[in-house]
Protein backbone atom coordinates (compact mmCIF):
# COMPACT_ATOMS: atom_id res chain seq x y z
CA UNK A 1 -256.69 32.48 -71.54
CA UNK A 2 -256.20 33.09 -75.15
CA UNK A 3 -254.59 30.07 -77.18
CA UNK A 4 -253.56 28.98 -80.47
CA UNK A 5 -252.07 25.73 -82.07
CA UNK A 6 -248.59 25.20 -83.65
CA UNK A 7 -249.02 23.01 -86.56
CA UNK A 8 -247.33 21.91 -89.81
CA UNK A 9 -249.72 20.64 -92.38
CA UNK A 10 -249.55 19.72 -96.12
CA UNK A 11 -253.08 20.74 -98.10
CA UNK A 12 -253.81 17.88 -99.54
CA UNK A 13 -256.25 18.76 -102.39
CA UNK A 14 -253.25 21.08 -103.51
CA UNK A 15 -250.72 18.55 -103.08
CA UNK A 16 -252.87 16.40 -105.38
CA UNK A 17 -252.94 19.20 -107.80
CA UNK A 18 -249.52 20.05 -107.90
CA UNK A 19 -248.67 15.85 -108.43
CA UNK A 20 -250.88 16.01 -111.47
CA UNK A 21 -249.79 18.74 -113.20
CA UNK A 22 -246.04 17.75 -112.48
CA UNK A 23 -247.32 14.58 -114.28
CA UNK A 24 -248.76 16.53 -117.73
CA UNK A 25 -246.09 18.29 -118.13
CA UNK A 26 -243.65 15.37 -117.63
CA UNK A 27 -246.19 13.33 -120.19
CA UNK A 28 -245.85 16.41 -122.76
CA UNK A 29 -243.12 18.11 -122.93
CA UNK A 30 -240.27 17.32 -125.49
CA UNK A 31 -237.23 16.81 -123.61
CA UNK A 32 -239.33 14.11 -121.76
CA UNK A 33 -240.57 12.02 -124.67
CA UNK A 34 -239.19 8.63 -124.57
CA UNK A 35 -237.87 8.67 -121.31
CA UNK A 36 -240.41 6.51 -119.10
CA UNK A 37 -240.57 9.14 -116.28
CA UNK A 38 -243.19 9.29 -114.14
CA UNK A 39 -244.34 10.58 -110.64
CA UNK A 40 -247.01 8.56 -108.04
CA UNK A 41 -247.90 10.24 -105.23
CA UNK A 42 -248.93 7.19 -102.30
CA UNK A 43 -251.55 9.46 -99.83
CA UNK A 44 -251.57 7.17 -97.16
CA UNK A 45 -248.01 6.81 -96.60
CA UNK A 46 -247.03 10.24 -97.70
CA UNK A 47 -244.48 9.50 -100.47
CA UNK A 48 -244.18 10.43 -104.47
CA UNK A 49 -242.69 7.94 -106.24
CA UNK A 50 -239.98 8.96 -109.12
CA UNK A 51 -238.53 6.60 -111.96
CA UNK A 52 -236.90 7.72 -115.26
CA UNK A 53 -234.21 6.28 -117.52
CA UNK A 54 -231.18 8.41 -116.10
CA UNK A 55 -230.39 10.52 -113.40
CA UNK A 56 -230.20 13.83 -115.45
CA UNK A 57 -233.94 13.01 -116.21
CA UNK A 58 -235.07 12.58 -112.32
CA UNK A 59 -233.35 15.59 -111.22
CA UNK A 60 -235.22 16.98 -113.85
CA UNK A 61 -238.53 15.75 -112.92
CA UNK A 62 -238.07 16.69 -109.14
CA UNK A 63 -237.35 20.65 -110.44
CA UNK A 64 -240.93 20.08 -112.29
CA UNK A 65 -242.23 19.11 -109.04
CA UNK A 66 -241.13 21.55 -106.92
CA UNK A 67 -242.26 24.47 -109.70
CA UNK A 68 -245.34 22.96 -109.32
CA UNK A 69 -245.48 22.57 -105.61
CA UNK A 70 -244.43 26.74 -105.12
CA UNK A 71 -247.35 27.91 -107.80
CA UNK A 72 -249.91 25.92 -105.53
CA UNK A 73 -248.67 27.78 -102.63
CA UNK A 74 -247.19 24.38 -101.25
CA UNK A 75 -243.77 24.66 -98.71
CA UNK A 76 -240.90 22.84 -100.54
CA UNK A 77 -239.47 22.83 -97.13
CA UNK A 78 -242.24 19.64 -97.00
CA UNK A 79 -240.07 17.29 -99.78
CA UNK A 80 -237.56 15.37 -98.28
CA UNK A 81 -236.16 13.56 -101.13
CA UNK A 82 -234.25 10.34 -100.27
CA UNK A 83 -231.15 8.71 -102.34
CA UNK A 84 -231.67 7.98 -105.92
CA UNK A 85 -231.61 4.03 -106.12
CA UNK A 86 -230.48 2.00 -109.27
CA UNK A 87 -233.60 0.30 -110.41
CA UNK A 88 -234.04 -2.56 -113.27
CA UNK A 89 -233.55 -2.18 -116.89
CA UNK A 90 -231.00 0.89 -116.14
CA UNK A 91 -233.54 2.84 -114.56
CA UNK A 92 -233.09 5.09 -111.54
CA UNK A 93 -235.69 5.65 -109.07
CA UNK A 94 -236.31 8.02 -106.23
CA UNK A 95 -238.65 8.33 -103.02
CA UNK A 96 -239.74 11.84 -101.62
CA UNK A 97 -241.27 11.56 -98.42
CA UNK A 98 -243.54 14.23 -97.51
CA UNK A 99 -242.83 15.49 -93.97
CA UNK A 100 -245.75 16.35 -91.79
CA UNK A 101 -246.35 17.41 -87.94
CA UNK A 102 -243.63 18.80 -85.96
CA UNK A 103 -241.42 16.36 -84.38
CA UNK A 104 -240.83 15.83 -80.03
CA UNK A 105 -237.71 17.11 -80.81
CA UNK A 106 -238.24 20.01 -82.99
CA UNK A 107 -240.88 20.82 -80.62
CA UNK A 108 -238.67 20.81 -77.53
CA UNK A 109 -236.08 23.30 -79.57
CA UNK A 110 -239.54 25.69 -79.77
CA UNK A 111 -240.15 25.05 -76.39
CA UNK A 112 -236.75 25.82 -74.93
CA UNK A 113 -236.47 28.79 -77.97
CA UNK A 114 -239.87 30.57 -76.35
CA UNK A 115 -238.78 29.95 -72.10
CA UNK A 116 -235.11 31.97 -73.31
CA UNK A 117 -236.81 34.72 -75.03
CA UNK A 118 -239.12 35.53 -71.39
CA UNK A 119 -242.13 36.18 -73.18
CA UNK A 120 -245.07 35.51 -71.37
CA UNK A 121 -246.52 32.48 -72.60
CA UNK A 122 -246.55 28.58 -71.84
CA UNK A 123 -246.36 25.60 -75.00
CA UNK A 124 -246.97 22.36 -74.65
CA UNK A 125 -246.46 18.98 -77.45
CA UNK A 126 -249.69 17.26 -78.21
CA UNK A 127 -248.84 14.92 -80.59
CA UNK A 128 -247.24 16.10 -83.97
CA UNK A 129 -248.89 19.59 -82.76
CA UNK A 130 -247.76 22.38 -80.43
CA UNK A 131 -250.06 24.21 -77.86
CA UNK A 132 -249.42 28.14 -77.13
CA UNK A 133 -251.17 29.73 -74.45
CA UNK A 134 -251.03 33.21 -72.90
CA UNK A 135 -252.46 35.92 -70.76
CA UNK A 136 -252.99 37.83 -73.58
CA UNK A 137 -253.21 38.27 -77.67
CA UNK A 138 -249.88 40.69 -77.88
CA UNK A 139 -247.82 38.42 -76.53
CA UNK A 140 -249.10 35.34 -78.85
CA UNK A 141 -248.59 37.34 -81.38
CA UNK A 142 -244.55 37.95 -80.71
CA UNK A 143 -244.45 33.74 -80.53
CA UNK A 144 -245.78 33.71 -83.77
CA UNK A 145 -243.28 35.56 -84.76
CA UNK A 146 -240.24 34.38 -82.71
CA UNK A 147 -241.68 30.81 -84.43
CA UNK A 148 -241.68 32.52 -87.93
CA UNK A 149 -237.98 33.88 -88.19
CA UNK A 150 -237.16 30.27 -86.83
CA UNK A 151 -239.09 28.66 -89.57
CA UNK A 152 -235.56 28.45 -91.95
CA UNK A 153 -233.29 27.01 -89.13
CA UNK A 154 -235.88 24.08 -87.94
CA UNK A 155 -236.57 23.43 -91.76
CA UNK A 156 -240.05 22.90 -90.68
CA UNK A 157 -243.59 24.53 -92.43
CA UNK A 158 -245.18 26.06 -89.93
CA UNK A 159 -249.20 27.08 -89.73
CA UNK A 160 -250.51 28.80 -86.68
CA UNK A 161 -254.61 27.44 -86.34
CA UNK A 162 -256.97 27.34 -83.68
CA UNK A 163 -256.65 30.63 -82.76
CA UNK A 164 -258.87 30.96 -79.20
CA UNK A 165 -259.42 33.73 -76.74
């Protein structure tokens, strides 16, 4: 019975690139000079860290960020950015937590989405992933697709891996 996984994944080697780059061009260009704003991306817990002078400056930074994440070929639909806090010294800061794996209840939505549609084929949650099986590869290949166009509504990035027959 053919199969494939529902996943939603960030690269990491790419998110590491795009961080850095963000980064030299914060450190170099003009309108930045002077301004003490940097980015830190924290692996492990999945956040980048933002601080700058002003506001103006971090909304700024985060615009850098997200040019950088869409010429790696990274989802912005990934940054959640949180409320900019008022940090010592007059300086703002910002968290952007980096959303990975598909949530039970984003999952059930797929889940319920797929059974009202009457295609032919099963899902079930495993974790942060979602499990697709089928009699056979045509009708996969129309959940894929239902799961595509839904993509923008569930604000979720979604990968389709494991692909078994």
């Amino acid at each position: 019975m053919p199969s494939f996984d529902v996943v939603s994944k960030i690269n990491l080697q790419e998110l590491d690139n795009a961080v850095n780059q963000a980064k030299k061009e914060i450190a170099t260009r003009f309108d930045f000079q002077g301004t003490h704003t940097s980015l830190e991306l924290d692996k492990e817990k999945n956040i980048i860290f933002m601080k700058s002078e002003t506001e103006h400056r971090l909304l700024a930074a985060y615009d850098v960020l997200q040019g950088k994440f869409a010429k790696r070929g990274l989802s912005l639909r990934c940054l959640d950015p949180q409320d900019v806090d008022k940090a010592a010294l007059g300086h703002v800061k910002q968290t952007v937590l980096l959303k990975q794996g598909i949530p039970v209840e984003k999952s059930k939505e797929l889940i319920k989405l797929l059974k009202e549609t009457k295609i032919k084929a099963q899902a079930s949650i495993q974790g942060d992933e979602l499990r697709v099986s089928g009699k056979n590869k045509d009708d996969l290949q129309q959940v894929i697709a239902l799961f595509r166009q839904q993509q923008d509504t569930l604000k979720l990035d979604l990968q389709f891996t494991n692909f078994r027959e």
